[in-house]
Structures are given as C-alpha cells and as structure tokens.
C-alpha atoms as a PDB file:
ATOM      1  CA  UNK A   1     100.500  95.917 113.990  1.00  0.00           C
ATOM      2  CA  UNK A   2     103.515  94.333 115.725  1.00  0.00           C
ATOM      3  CA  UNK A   3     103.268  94.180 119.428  1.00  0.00           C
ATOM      4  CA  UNK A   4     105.256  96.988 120.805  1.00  0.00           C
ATOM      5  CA  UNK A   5     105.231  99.318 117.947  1.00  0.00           C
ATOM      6  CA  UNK A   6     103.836 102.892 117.705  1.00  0.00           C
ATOM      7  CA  UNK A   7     100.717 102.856 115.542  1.00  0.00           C
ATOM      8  CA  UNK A   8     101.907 104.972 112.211  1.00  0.00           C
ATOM      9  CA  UNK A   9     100.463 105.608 108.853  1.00  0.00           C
ATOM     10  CA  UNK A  10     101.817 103.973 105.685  1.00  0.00           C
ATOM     11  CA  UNK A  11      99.993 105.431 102.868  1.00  0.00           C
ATOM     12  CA  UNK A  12      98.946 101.705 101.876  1.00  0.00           C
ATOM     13  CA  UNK A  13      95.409 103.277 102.194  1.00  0.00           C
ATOM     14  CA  UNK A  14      96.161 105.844  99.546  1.00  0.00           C
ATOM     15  CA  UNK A  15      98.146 103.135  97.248  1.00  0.00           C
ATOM     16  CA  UNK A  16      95.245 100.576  97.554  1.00  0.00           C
ATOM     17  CA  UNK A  17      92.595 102.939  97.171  1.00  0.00           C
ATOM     18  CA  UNK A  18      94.325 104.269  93.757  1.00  0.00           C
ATOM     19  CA  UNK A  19      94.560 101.030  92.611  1.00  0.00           C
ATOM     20  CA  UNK A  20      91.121 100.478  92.654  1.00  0.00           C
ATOM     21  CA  UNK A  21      90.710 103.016  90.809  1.00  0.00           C
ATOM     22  CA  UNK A  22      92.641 102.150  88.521  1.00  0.00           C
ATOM     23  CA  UNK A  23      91.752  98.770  87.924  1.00  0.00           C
ATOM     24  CA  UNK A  24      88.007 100.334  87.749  1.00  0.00           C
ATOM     25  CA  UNK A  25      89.320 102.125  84.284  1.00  0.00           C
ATOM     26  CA  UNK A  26      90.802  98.914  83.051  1.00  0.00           C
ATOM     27  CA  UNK A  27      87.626  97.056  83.148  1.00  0.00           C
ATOM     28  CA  UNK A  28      85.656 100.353  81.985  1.00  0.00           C
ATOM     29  CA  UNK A  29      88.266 100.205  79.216  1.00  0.00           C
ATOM     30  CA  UNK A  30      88.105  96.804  77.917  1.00  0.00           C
ATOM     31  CA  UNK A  31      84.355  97.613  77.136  1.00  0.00           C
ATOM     32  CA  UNK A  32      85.303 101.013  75.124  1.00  0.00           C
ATOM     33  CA  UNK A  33      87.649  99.029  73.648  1.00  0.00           C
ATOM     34  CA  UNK A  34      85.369  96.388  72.694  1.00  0.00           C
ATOM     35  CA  UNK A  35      83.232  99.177  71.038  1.00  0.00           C
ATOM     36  CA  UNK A  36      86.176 100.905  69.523  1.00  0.00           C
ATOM     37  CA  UNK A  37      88.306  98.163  67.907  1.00  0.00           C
ATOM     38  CA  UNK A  38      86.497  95.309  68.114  1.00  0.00           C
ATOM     39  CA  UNK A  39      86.532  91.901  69.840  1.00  0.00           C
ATOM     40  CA  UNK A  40      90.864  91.253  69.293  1.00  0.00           C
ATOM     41  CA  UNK A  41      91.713  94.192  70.910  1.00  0.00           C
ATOM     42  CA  UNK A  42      89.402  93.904  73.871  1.00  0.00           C
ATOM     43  CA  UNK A  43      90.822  90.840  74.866  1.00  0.00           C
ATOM     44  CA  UNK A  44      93.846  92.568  74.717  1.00  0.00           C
ATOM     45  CA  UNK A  45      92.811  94.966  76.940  1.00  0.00           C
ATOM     46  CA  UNK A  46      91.013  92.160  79.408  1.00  0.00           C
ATOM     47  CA  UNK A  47      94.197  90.506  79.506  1.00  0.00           C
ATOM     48  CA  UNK A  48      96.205  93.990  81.261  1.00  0.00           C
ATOM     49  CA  UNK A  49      93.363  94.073  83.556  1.00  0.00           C
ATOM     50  CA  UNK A  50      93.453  89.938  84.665  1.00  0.00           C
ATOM     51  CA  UNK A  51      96.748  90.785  85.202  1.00  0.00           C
ATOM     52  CA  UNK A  52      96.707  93.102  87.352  1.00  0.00           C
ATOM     53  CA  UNK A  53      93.672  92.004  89.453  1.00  0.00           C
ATOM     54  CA  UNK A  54      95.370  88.937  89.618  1.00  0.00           C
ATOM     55  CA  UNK A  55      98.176  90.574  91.489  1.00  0.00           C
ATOM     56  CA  UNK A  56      96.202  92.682  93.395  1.00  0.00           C
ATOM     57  CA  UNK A  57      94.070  89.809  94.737  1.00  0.00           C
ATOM     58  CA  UNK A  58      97.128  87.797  95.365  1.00  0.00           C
ATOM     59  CA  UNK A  59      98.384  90.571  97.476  1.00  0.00           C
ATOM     60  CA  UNK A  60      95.569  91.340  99.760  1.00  0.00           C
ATOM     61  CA  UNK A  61      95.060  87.715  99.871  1.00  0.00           C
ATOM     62  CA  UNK A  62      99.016  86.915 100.822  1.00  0.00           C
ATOM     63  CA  UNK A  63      99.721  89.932 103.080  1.00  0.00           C
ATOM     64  CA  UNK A  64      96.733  91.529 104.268  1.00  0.00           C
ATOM     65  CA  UNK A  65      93.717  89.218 104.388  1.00  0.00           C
ATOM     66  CA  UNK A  66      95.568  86.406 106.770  1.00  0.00           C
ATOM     67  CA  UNK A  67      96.567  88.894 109.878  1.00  0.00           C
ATOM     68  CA  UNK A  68      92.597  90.892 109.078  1.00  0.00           C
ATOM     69  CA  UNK A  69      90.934  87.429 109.736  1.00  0.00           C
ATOM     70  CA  UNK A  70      92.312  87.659 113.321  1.00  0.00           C
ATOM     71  CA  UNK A  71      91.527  91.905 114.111  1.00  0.00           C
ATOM     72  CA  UNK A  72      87.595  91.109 111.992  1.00  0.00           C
ATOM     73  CA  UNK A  73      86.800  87.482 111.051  1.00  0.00           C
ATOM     74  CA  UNK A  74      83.352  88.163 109.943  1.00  0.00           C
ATOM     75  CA  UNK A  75      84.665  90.870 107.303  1.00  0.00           C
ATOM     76  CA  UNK A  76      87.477  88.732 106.621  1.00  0.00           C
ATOM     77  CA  UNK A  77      85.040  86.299 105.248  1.00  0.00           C
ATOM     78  CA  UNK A  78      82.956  88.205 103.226  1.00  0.00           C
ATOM     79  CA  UNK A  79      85.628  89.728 101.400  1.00  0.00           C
ATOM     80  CA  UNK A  80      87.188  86.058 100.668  1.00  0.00           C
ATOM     81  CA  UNK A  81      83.720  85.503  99.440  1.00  0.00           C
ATOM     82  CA  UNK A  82      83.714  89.016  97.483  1.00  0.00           C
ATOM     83  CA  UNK A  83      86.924  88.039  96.031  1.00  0.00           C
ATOM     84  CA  UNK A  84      85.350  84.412  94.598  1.00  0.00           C
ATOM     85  CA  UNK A  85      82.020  86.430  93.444  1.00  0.00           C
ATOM     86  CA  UNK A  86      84.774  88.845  91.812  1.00  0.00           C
ATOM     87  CA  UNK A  87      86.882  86.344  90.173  1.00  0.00           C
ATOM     88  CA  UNK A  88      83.626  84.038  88.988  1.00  0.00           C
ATOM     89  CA  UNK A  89      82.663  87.194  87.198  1.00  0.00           C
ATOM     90  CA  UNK A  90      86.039  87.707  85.963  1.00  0.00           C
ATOM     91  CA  UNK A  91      85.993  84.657  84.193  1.00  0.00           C
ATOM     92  CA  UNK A  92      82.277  85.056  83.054  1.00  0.00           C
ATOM     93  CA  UNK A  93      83.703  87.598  81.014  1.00  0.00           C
ATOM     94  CA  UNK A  94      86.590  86.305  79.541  1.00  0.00           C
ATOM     95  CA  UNK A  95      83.830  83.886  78.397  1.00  0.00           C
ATOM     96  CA  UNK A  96      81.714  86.462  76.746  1.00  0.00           C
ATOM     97  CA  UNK A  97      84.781  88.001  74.784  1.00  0.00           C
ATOM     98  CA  UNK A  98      85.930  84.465  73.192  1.00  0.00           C
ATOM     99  CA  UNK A  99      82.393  83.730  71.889  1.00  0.00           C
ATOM    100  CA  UNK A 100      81.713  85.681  68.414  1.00  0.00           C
ATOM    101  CA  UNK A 101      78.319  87.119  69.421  1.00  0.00           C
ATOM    102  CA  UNK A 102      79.344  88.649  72.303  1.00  0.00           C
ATOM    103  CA  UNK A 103      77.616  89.730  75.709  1.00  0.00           C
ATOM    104  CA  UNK A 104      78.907  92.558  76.521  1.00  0.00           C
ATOM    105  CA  UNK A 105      76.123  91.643  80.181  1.00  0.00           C
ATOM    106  CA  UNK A 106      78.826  89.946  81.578  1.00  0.00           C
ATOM    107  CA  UNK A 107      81.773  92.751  81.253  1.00  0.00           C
ATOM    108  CA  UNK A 108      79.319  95.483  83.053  1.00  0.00           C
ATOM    109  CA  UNK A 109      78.734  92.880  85.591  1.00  0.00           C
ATOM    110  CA  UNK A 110      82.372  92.760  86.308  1.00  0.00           C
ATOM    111  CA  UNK A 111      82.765  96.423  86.703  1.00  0.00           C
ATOM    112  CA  UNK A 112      79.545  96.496  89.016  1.00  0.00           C
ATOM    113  CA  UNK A 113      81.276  93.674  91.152  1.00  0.00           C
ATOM    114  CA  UNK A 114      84.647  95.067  91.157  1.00  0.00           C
ATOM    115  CA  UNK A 115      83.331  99.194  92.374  1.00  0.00           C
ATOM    116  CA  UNK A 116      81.528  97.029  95.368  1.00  0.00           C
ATOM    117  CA  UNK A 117      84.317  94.895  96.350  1.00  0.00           C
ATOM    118  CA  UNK A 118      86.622  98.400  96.063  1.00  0.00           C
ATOM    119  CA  UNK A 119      84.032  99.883  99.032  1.00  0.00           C
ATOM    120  CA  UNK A 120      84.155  97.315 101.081  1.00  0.00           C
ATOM    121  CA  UNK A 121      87.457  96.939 101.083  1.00  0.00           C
ATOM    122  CA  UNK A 122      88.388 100.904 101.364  1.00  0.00           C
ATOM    123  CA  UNK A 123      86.123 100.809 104.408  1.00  0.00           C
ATOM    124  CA  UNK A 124      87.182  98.283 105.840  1.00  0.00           C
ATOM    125  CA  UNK A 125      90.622  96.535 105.689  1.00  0.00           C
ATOM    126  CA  UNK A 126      91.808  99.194 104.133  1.00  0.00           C
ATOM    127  CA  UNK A 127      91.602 101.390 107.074  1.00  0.00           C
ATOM    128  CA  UNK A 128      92.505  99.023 109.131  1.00  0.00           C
ATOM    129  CA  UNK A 129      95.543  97.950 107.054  1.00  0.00           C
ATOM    130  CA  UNK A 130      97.119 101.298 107.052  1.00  0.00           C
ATOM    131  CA  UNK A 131      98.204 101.303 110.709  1.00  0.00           C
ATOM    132  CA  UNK A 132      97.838  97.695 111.283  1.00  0.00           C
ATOM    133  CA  UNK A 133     100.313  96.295 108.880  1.00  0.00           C
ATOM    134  CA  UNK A 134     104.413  96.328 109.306  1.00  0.00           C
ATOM    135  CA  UNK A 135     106.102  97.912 106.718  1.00  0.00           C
ATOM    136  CA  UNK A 136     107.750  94.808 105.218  1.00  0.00           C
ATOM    137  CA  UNK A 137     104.306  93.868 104.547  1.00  0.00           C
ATOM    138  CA  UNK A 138     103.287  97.245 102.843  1.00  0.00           C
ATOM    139  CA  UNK A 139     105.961  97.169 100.584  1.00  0.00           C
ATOM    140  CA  UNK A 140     105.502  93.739  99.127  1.00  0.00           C
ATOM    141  CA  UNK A 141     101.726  94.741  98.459  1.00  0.00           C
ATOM    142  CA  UNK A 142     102.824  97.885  96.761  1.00  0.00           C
ATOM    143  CA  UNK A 143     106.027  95.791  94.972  1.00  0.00           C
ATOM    144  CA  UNK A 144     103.314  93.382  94.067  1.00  0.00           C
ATOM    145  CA  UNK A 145     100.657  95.445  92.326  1.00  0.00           C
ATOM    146  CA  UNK A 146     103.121  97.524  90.791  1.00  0.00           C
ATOM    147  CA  UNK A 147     105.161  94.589  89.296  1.00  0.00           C
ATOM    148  CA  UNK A 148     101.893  93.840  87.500  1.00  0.00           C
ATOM    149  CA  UNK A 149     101.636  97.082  85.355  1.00  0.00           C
ATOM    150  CA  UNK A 150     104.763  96.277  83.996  1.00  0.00           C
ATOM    151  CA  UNK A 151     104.334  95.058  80.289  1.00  0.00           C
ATOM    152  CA  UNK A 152     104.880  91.778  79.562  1.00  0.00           C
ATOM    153  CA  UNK A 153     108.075  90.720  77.891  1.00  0.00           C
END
C-alpha cells in the first residue's frame, strides 16, 4: 500500500484466484487431451497452458512478489521456491509429452503442484495483495495474464 492512502479493495483477489482456476483446467486439459487426441494435440494444449503460467508467474513475480518480500519475507521465499518446484515440474512434463512412450506421472504431478502453489498463494499474498497493492500495479497483473489468453498470431 502507498504510504498515505486509504486501504481499499481491488478485486485482484478475485482475478488471481480465477486464474488459478483456470490455469488448473488447462493442465487438467492437456491430460484429457492427451487421452482424447493423442500425443500432437496435447502438446498443443501444454503449449496454451506454458503460456499462460508463464505470464502469470512473470506477473506475481514482477509486481507482487518484490513489495510481499518486505510485508512477509519468510512466505515470500517459499513461494519463490514454490514457483521453481512449479516450473521444474512444468518442464518435467513437457519432457514426458515429446518422448513417444509417454508418462503421463509427470503431467498429474504438475497439476498436484500447481492446486498447492494456488493455496498458498490465495492465502497468503493474495490477501494481502488485494489491499496492499496500488492500482497501477493491479492493472498490469490483470493486463498481463490476460494478454496471455490471447491466441497467438
């Protein structure tokens, strides 16, 4: 929060947490996908969804995380670390999807990671974030994630 503001809510909370959720059914769909269509179209799939975590990382990690290490350095780090465990497992699966005999070990692993990262963080910095964080700061988190659903062209 800037120093001399009125605490107020932003609904980053509610924009976060949906995103979560959302990136949550893009991992749980690359796996029905997988079982649907087949290896080519998974990938597909895993590609939308490394997108978008990608932005949504790069977010928390740009506007969020840096002003959260000074209000809660202890959860600061352990959702750096989180975010490493999250994005080792991200590329474990990638792995897994290029190889012909796949694993499919290493995409349920992801989503396991991903729904315990998405509770720490909703307890956490998300809360915090909502009446902690200037607006200017809101928006690009929200700009960001949402620039990442676009298609690519």
């Amino acid at each position: 929060m800037i120093v001399g503001q009125e605490p107020s809510s932003s609904g980053l909370y509610g924009a976060m947490t949906f995103h979560h959720t959302h990136l949550e059914m893009l991992a749980r769909h690359v796996i029905s996908t997988f079982h649907g269509e087949g290896r080519s179209a998974a990938q597909t799939s895993f590609s939308a969804f490394k997108r978008q975590l990608d932005a949504h990382l790069d977010a928390e990690e740009t506007w969020l995380l840096p002003p959260f290490e000074r209000a809660n350095p202890s959860a600061y780090d352990a959702i750096l670390a989180e975010h490493a465990r999250l994005r080792a497992s991200t590329d474990l699966a990638a792995a897994a999807l290029d190889t012909e005999q796949i694993d499919e070990h290493p995409l349920h692993r992801l989503v396991e990671i991903l729904c315990e990262l998405c509770h720490r963080e909703e307890e956490g910095l998300y809360r915090w974030a909502e009446t902690a964080i200037d607006a200017h700061a809101s928006r690009a988190v929200i700009q960001k994630i949402e620039g990442a659903r676009l298609p690519e062209t």
